[in-house]
Protein backbone atom coordinates (compact mmCIF):
# COMPACT_ATOMS: atom_id res chain seq x y z
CA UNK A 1 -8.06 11.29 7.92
CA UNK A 2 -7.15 11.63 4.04
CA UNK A 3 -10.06 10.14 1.52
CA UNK A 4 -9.61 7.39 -0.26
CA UNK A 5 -8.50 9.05 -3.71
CA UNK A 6 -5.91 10.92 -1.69
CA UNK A 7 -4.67 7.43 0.28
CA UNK A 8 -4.71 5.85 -3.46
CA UNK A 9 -3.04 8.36 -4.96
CA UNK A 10 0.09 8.66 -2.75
CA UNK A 11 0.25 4.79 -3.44
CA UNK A 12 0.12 5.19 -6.81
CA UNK A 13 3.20 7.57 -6.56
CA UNK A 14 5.00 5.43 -4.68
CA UNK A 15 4.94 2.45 -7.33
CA UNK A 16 5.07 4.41 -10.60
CA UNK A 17 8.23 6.28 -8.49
CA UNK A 18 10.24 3.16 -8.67
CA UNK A 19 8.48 2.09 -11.94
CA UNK A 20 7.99 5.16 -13.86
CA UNK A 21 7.30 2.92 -17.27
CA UNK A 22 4.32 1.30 -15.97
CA UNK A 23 0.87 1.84 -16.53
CA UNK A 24 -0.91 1.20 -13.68
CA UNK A 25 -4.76 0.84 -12.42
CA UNK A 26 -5.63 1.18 -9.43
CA UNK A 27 -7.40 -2.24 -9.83
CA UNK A 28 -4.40 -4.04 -11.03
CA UNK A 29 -2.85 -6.88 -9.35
CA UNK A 30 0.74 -5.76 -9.21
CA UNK A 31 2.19 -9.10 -8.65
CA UNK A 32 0.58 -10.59 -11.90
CA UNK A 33 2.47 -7.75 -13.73
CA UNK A 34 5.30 -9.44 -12.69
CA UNK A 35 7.46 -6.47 -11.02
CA UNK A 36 6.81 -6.70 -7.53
CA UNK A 37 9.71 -9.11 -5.65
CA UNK A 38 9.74 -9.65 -1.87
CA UNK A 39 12.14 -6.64 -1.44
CA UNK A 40 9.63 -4.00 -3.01
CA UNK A 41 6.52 -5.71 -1.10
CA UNK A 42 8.65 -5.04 2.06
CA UNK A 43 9.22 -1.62 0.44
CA UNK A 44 5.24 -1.13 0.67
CA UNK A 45 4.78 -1.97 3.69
CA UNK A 46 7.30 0.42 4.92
CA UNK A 47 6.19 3.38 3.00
CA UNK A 48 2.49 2.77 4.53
CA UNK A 49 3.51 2.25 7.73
CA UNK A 50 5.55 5.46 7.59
CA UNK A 51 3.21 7.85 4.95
CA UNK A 52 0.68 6.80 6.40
CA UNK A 53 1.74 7.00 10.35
CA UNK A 54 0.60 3.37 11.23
CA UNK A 55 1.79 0.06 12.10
CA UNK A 56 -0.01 -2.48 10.26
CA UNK A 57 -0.86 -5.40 12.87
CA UNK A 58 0.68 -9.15 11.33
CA UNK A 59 -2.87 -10.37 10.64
CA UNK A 60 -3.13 -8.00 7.60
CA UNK A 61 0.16 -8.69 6.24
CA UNK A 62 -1.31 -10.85 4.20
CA UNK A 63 -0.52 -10.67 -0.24
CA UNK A 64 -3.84 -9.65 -0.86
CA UNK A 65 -3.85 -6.52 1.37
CA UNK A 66 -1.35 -5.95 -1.13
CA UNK A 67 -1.66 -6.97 -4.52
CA UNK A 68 -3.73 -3.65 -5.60
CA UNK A 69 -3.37 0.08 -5.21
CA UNK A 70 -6.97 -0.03 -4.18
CA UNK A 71 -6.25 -3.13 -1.85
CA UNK A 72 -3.91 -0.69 -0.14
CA UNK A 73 -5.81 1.85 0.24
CA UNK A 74 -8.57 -0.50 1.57
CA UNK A 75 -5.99 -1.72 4.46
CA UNK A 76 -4.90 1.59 5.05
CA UNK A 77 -8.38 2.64 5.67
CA UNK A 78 -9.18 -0.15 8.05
CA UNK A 79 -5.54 0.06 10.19
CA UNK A 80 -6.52 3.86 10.71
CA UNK A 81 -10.34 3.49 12.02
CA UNK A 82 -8.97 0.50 14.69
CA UNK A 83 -6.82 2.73 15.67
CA UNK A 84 -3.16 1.22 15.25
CA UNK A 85 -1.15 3.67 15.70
CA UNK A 86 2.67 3.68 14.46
CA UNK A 87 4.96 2.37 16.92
CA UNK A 88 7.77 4.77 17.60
């Protein structure tokens, strides 16, 4: 299992990737910044699902799994320990 700064910081890299201008916190709420459209959130979920070799169950599709790096990493965290593994 990675730790948490390694989850957070492959996150990080994903966003600032497609958003190289932004400065971004790890405690910021990426859809207040106002850059984050449906598309990219599906974006997200994708790269997780796929970095991070899980399938996040539809219960934690919910915004606020979302809406921070450390949010992510949070989910990430909790889909690996119960065990959901990607589907493929």
């Amino acid at each position: 299992m990675m730790t948490t700064e390694q989850i957070t910081s492959a996150i990080r890299e994903f966003i600032l990737g497609r958003y190289p201008e932004l400065e971004l916190r790890d405690d910021e709420d990426i859809f207040r910044l106002g850059f984050v459209n449906s598309l990219f959130a599906m974006e997200l979920v994708l790269f997780i699902e796929s970095h991070f070799q899980l399938s996040i169950p539809n219960e934690e599709l919910a915004l606020d799994g979302f809406r921070t790096v450390d949010a992510m990493a949070a989910l990430v965290e909790r889909t690996a320990t119960s065990g959901v593994a990607a589907k493929g």
